[in-house]
N, C-alpha and C. Protein backbone atom coordinates (compact mmCIF):
# COMPACT_ATOMS: atom_id res chain seq x y z
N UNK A 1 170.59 98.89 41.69
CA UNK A 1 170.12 98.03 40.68
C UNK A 1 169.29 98.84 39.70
N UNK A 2 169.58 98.73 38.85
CA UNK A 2 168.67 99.30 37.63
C UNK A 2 167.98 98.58 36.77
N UNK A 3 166.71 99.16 36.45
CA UNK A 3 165.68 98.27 36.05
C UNK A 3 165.42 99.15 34.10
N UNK A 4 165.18 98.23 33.35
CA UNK A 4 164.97 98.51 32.20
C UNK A 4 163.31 98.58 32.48
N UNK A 5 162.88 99.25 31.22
CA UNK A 5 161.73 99.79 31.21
C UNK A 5 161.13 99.16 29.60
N UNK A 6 159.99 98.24 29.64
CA UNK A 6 160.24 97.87 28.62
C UNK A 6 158.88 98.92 28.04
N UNK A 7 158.67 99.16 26.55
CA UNK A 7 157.86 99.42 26.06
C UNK A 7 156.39 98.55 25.57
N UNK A 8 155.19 99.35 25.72
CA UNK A 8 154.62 98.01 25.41
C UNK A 8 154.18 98.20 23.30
N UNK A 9 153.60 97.32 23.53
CA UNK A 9 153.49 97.61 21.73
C UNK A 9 152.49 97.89 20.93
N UNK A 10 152.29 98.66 20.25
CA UNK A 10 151.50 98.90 19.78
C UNK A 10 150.13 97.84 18.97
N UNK A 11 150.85 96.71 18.81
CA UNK A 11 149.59 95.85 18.26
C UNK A 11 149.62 95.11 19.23
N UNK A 12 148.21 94.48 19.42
CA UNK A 12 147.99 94.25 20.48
C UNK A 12 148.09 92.60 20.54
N UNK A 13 147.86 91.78 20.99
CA UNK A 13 148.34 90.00 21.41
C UNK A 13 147.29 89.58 20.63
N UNK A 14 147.76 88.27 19.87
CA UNK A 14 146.98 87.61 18.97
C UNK A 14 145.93 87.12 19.95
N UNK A 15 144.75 87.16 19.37
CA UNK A 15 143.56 86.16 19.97
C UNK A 15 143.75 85.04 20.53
N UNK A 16 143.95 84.51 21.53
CA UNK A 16 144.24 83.25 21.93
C UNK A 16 142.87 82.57 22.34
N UNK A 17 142.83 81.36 21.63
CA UNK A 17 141.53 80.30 21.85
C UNK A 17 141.61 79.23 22.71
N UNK A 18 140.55 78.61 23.97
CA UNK A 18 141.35 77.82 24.24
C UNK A 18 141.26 76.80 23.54
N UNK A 19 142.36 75.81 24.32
CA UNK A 19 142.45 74.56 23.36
C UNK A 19 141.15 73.68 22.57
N UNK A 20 139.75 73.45 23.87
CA UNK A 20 138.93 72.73 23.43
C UNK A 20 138.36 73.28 22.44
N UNK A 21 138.27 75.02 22.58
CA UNK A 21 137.62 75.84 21.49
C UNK A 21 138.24 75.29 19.97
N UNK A 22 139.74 75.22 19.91
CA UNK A 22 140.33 75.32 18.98
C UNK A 22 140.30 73.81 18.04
N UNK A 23 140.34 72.83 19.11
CA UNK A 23 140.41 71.37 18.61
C UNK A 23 138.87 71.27 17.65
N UNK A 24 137.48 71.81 18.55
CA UNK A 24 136.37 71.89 17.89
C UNK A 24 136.45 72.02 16.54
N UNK A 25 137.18 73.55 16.50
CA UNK A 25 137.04 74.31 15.23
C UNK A 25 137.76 73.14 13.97
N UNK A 26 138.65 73.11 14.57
CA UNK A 26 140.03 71.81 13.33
C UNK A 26 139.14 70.83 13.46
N UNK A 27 137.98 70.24 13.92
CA UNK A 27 137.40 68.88 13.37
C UNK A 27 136.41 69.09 12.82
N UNK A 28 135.47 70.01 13.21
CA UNK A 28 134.19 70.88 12.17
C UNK A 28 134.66 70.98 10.53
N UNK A 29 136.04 72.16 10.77
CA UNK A 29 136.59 72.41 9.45
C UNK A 29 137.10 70.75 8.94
N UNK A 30 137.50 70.07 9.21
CA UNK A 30 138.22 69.08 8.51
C UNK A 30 137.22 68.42 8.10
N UNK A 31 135.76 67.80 8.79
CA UNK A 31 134.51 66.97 8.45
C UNK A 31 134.21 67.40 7.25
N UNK A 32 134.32 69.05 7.25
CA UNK A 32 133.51 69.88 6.12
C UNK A 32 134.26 69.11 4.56
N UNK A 33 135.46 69.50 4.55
CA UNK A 33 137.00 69.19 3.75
C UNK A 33 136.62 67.57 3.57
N UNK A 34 136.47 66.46 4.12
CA UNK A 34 136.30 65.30 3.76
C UNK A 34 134.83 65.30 2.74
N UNK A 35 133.76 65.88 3.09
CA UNK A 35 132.28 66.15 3.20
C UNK A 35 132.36 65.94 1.54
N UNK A 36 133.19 67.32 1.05
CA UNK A 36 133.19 68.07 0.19
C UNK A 36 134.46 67.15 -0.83
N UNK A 37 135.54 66.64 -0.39
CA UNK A 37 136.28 66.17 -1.48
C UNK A 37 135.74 64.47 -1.59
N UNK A 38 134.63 63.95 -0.62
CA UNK A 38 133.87 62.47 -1.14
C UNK A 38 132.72 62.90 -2.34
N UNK A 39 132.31 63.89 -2.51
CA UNK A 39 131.08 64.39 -3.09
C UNK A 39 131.51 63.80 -4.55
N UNK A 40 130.20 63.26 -5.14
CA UNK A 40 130.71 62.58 -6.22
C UNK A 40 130.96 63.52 -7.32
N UNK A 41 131.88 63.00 -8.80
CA UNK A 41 132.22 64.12 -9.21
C UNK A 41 130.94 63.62 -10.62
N UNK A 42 130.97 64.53 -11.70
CA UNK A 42 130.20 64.38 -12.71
C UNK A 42 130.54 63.28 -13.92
N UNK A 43 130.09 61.96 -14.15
CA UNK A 43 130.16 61.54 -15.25
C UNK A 43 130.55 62.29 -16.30
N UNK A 44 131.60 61.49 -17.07
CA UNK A 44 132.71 61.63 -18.28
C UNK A 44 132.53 60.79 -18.93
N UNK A 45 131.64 60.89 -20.32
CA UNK A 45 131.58 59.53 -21.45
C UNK A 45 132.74 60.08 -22.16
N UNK A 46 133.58 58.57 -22.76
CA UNK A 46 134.00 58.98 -23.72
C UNK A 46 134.14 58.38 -24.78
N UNK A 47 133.65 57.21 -25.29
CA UNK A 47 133.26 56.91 -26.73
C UNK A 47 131.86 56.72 -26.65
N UNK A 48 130.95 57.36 -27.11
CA UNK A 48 129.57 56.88 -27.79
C UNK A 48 128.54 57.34 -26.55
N UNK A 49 127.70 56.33 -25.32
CA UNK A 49 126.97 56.72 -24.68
C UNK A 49 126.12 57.83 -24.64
N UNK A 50 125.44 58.52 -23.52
CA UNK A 50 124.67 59.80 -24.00
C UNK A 50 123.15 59.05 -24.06
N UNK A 51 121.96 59.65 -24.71
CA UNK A 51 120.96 59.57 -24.53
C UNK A 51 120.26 58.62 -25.63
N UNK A 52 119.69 58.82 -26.20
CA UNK A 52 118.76 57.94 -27.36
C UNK A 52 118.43 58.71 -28.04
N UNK A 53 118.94 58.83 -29.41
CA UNK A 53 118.25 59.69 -30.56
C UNK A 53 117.19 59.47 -31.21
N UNK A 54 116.33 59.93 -31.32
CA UNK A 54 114.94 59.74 -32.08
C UNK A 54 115.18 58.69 -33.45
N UNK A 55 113.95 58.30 -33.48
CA UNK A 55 113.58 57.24 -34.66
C UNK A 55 113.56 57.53 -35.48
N UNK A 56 114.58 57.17 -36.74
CA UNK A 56 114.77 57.66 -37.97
C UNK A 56 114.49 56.37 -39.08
N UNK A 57 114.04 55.21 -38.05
CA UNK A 57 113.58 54.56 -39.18
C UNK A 57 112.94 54.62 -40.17
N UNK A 58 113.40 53.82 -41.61
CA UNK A 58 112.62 54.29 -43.12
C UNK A 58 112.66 55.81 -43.42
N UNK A 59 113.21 56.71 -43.03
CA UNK A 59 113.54 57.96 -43.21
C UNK A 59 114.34 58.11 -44.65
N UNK A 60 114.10 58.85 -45.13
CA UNK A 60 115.02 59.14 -46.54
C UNK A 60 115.81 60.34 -46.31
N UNK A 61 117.35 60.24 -45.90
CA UNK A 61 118.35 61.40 -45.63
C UNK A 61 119.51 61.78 -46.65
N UNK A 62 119.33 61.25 -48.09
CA UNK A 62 120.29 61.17 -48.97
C UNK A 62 120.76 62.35 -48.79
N UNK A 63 121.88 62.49 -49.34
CA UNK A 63 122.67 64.03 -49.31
C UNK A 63 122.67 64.75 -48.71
N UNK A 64 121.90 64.64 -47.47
CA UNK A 64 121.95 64.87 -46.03
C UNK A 64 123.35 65.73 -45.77
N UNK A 65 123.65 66.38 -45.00
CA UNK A 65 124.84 67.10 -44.60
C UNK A 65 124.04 66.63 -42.91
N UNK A 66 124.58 65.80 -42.07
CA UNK A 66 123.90 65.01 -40.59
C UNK A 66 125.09 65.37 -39.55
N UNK A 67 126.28 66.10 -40.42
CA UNK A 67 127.68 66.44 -39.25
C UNK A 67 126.78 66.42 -37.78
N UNK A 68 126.36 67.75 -37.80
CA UNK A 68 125.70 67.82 -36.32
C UNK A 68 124.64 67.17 -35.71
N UNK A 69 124.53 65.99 -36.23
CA UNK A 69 123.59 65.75 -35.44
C UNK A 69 124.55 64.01 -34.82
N UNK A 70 124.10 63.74 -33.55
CA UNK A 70 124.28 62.98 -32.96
C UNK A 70 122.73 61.82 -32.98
N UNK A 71 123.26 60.69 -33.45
CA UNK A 71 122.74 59.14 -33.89
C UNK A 71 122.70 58.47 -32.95
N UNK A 72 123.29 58.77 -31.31
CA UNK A 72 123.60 57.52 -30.82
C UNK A 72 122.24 57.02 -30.34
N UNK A 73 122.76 55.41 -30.30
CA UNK A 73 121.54 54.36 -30.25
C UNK A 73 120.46 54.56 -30.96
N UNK A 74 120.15 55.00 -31.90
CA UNK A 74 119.71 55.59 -32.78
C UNK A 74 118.62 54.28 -33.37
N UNK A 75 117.38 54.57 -33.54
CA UNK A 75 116.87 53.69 -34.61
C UNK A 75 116.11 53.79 -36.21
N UNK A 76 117.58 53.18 -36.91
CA UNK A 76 117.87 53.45 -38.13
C UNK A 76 117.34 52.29 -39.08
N UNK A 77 116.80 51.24 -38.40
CA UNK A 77 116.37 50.22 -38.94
C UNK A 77 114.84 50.48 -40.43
N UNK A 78 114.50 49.41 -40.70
CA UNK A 78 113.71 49.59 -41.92
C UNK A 78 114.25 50.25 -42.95
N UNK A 79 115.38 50.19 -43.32
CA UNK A 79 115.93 51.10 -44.91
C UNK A 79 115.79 52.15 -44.35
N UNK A 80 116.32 52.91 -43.22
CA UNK A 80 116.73 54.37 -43.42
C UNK A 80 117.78 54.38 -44.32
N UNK A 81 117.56 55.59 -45.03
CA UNK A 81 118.71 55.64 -46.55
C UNK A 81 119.55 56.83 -45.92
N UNK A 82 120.82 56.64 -45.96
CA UNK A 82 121.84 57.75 -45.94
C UNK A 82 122.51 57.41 -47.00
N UNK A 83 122.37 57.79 -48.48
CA UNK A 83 123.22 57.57 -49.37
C UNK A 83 123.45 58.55 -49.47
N UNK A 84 124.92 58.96 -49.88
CA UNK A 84 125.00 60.64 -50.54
C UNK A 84 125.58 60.99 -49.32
N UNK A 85 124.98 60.51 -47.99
CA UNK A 85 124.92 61.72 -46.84
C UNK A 85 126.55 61.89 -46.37
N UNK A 86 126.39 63.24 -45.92
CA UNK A 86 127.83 63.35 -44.84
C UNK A 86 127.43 63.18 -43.69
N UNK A 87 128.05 61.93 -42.96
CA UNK A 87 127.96 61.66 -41.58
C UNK A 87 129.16 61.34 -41.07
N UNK A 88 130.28 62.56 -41.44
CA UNK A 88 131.74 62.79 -40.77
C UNK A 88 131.99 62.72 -39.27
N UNK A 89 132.32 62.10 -38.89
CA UNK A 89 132.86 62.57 -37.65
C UNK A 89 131.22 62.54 -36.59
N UNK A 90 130.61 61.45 -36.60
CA UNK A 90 129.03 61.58 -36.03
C UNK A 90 129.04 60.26 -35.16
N UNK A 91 128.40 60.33 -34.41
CA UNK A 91 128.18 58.90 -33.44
C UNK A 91 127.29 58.39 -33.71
N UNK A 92 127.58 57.12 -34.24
CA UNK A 92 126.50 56.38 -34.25
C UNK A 92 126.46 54.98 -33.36
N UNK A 93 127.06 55.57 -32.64
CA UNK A 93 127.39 54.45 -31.36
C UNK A 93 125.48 53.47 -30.54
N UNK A 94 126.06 52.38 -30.89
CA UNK A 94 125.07 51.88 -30.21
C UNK A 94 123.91 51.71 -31.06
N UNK A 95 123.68 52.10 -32.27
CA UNK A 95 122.77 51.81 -33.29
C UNK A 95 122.02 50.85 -33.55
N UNK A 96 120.77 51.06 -34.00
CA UNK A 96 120.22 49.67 -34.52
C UNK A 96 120.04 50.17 -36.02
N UNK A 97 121.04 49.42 -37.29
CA UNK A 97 121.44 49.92 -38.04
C UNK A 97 121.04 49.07 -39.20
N UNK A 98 119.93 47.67 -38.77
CA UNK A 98 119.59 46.96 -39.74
C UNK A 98 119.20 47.05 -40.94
N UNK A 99 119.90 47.16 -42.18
CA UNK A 99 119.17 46.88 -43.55
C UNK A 99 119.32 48.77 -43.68
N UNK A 100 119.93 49.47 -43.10
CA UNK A 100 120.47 50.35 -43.16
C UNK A 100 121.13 50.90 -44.61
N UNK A 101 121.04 51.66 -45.65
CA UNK A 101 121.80 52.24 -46.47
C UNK A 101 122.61 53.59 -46.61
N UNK A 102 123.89 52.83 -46.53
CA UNK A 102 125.25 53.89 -46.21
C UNK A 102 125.61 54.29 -47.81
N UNK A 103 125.02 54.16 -49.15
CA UNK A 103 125.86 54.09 -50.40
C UNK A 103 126.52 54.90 -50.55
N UNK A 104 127.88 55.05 -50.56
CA UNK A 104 128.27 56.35 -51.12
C UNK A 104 128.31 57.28 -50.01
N UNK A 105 128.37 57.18 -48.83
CA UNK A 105 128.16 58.41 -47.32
C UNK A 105 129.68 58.45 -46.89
N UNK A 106 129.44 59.88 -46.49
CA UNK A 106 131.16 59.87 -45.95
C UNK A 106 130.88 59.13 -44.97
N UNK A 107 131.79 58.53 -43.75
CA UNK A 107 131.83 58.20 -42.34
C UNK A 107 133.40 58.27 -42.08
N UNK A 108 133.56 59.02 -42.50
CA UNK A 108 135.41 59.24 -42.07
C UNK A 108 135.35 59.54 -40.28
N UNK A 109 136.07 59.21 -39.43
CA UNK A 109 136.22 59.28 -38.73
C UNK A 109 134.71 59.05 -37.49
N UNK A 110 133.47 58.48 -38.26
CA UNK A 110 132.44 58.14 -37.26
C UNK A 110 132.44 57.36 -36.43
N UNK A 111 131.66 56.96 -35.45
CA UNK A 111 131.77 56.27 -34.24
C UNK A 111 130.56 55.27 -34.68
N UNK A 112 131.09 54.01 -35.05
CA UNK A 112 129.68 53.05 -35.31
C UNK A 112 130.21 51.55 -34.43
N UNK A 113 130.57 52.14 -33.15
CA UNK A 113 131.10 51.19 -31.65
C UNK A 113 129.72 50.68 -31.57
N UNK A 114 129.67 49.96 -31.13
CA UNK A 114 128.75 48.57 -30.66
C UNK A 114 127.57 48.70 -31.43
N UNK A 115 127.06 49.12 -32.45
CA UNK A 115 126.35 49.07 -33.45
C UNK A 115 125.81 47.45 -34.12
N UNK A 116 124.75 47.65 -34.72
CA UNK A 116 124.06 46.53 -35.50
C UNK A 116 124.02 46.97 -36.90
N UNK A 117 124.47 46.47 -37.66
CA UNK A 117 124.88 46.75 -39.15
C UNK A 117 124.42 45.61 -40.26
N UNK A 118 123.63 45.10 -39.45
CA UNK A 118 123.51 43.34 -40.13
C UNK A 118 122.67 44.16 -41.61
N UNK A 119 122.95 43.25 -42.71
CA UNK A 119 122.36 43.59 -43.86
C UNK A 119 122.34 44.96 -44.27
N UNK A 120 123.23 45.78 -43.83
CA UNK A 120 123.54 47.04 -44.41
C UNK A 120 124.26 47.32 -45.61
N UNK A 121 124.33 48.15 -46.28
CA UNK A 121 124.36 48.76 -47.63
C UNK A 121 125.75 49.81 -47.35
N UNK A 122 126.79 49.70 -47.69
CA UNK A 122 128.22 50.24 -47.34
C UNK A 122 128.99 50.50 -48.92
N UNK A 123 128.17 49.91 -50.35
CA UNK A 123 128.47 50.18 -50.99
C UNK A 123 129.25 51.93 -51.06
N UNK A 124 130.58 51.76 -52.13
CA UNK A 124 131.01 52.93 -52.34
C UNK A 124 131.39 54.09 -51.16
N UNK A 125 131.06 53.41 -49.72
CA UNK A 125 130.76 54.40 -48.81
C UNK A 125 132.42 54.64 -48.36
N UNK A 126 132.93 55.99 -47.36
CA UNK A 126 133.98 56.37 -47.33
C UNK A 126 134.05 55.90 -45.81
N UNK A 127 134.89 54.96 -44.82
CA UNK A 127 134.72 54.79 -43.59
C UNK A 127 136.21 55.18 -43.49
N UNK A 128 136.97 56.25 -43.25
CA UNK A 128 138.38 55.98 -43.20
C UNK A 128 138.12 56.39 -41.99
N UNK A 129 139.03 55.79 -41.08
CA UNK A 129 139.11 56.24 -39.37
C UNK A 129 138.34 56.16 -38.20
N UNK A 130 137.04 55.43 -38.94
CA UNK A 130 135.56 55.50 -38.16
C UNK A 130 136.17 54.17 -36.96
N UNK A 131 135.34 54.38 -36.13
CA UNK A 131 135.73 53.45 -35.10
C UNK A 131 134.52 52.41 -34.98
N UNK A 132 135.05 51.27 -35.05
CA UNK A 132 133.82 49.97 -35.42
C UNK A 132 133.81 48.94 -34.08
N UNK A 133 134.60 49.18 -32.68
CA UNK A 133 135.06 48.33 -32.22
C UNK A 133 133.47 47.83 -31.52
N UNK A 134 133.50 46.73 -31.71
CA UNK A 134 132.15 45.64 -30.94
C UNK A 134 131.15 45.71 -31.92
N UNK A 135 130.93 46.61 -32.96
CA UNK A 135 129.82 46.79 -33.86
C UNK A 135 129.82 45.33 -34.98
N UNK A 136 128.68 45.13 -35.32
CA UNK A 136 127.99 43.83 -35.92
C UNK A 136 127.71 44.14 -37.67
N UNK A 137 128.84 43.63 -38.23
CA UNK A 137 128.64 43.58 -40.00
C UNK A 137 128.52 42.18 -40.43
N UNK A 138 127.45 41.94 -40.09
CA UNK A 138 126.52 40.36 -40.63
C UNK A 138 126.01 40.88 -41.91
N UNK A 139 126.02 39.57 -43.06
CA UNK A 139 125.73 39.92 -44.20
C UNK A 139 125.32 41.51 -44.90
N UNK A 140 126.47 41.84 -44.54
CA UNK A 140 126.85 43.70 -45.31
C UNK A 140 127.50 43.22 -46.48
N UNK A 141 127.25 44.53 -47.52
CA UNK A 141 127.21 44.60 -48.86
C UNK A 141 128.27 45.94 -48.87
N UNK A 142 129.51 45.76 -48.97
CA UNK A 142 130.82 46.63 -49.19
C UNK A 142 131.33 47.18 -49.98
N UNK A 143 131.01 46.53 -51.23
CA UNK A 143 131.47 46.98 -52.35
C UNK A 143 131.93 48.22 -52.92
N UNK A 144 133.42 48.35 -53.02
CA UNK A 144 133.58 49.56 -53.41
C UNK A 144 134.10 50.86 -52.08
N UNK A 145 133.57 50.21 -50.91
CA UNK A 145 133.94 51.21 -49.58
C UNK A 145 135.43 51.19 -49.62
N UNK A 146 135.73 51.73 -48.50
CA UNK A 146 137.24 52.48 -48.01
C UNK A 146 137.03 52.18 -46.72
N UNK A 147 137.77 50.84 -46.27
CA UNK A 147 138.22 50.71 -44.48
C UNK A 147 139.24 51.39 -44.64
N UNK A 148 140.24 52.70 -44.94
CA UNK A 148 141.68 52.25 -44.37
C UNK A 148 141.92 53.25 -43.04
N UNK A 149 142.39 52.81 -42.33
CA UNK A 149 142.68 53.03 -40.88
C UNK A 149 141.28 52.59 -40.00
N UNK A 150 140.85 51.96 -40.57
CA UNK A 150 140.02 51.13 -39.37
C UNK A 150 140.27 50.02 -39.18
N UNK A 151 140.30 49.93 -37.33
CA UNK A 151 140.69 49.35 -36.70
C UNK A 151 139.55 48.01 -36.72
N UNK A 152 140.33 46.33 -37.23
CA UNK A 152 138.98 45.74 -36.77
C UNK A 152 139.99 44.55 -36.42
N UNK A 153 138.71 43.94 -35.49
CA UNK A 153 139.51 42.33 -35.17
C UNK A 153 139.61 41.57 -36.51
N UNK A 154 140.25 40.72 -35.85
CA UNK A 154 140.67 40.01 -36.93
C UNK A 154 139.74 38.88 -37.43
N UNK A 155 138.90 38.30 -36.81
CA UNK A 155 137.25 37.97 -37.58
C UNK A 155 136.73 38.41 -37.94
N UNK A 156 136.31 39.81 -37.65
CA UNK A 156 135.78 40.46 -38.43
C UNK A 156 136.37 41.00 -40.12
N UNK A 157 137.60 41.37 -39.78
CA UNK A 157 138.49 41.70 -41.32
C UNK A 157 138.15 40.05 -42.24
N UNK A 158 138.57 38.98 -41.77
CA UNK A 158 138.25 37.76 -42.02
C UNK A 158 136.82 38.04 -43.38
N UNK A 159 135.98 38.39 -42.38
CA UNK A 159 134.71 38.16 -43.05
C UNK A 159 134.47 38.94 -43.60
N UNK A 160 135.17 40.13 -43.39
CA UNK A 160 134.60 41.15 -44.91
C UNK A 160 135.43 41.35 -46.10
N UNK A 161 136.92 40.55 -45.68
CA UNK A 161 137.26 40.10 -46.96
C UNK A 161 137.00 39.18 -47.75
N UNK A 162 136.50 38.41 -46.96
CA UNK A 162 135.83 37.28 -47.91
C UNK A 162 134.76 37.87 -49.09
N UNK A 163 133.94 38.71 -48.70
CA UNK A 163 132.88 39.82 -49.48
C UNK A 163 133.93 41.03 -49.84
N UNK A 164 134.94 41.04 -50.11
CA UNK A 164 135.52 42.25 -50.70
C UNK A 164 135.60 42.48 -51.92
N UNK A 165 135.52 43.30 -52.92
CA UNK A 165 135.86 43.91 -53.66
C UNK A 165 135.40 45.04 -54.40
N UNK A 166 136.13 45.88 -55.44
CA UNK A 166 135.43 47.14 -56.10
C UNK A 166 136.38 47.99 -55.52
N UNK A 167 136.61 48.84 -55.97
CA UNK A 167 137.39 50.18 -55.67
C UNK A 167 136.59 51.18 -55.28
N UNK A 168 136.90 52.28 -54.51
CA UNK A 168 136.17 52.92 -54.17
C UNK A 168 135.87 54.24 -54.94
N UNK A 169 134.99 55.12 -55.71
CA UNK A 169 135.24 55.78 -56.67
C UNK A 169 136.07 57.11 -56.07
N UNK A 170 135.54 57.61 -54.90
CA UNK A 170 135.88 58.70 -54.69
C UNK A 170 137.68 59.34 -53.79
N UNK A 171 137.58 57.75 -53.39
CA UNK A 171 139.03 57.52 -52.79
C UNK A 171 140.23 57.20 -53.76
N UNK A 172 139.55 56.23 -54.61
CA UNK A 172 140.33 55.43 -55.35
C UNK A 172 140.80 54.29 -54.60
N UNK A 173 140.77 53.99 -54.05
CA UNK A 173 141.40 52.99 -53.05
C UNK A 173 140.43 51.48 -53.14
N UNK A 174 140.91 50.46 -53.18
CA UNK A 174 140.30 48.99 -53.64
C UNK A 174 139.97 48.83 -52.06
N UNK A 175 138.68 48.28 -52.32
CA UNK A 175 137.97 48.32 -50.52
C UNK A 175 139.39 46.94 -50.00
N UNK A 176 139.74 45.45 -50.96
CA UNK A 176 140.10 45.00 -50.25
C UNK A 176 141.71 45.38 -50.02
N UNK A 177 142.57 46.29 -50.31
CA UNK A 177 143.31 47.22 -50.18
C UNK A 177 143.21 47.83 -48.58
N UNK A 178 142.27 48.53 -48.22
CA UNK A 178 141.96 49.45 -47.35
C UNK A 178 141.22 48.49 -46.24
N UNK A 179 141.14 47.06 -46.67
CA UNK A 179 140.38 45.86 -45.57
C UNK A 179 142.22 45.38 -45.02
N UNK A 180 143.59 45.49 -46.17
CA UNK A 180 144.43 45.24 -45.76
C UNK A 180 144.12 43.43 -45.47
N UNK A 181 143.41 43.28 -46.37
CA UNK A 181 143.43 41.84 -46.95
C UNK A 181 144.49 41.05 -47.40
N UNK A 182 144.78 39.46 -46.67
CA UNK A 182 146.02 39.01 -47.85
C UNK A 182 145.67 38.46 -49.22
């Protein structure tokens, strides 16, 4: 009878754990893995929210260049004047915007979402694209502005066509044109 001779091998036998060792390890590691993917993740605003901007009431900002600065909830009340001003593309989300003067201000594409606008001054002003949704235009003075591509309910369009008219100088565009008035 002849016997083979086996060689042994050069690397040596994987670590073997025993089982209870091993089951430990897979429920430690997995607790960790649950631990870590419940962990809450970081708040994501995405229209308006954020902190409280300082009091700019009765402030005089005409011709203002305000791009960078962020308005939200902002208190703008007592005749803060932004006539003239560029407030492109700015949040003014959440505002208290009473008796407010916009004459003549860009707001192309601003954020004036859930805002108070009552008795504000919008004369001549440029709003193309600004987002108005929930914001409050009680006895506002329009004359001459540019809604076009803003989005509004339909009570609200209601009521500021009723107060519409004037063209806008710098657009050219007839505010009740750009209200998309019948």
């Amino acid at each position: 009878m002849a016997f083979a001779l086996r060689q042994s091998s050069q690397e040596p036998a994987p670590l073997a754990l025993p089982r209870h060792l091993a089951a430990g390890l897979l429920a430690v590691t997995s607790a960790a893995a649950l631990s870590l993917a419940a962990a809450p993740l970081p708040a994501l605003a995405v229209s308006g929210g954020g902190g409280v901007s300082e009091s700019l009431a009765g402030k005089d900002l005409t011709g203002q260049d305000l791009r960078k600065f962020k308005l939200t909830k902002g208190n703008l009340r007592k005749v803060t004047n932004f006539t003239n001003a560029n407030l492109e593309g700015v949040s003014l989300f959440g505002s208290l915007s009473e008796g407010a003067i916009f004459k003549g201000a860009n707001l192309r594409n601003a954020d004036l979402e859930s805002g108070n606008y009552e008795f504000a001054d919008f004369t001549n002003a440029v709003l193309e694209g600004a987002f108005v949704n929930n914001a409050q235009f009680v006895k506002v003075t329009i004359t001459g502005s540019d809604w076009t591509d803003v989005i509004l309910r339909k009570d609200i369009q209601k009521e500021l066509c009723a107060i519409a008219d004037g063209v806008n100088p710098t657009t050219g565009v007839a505010t009740r044109d750009s209200l998309l008035c019948p």
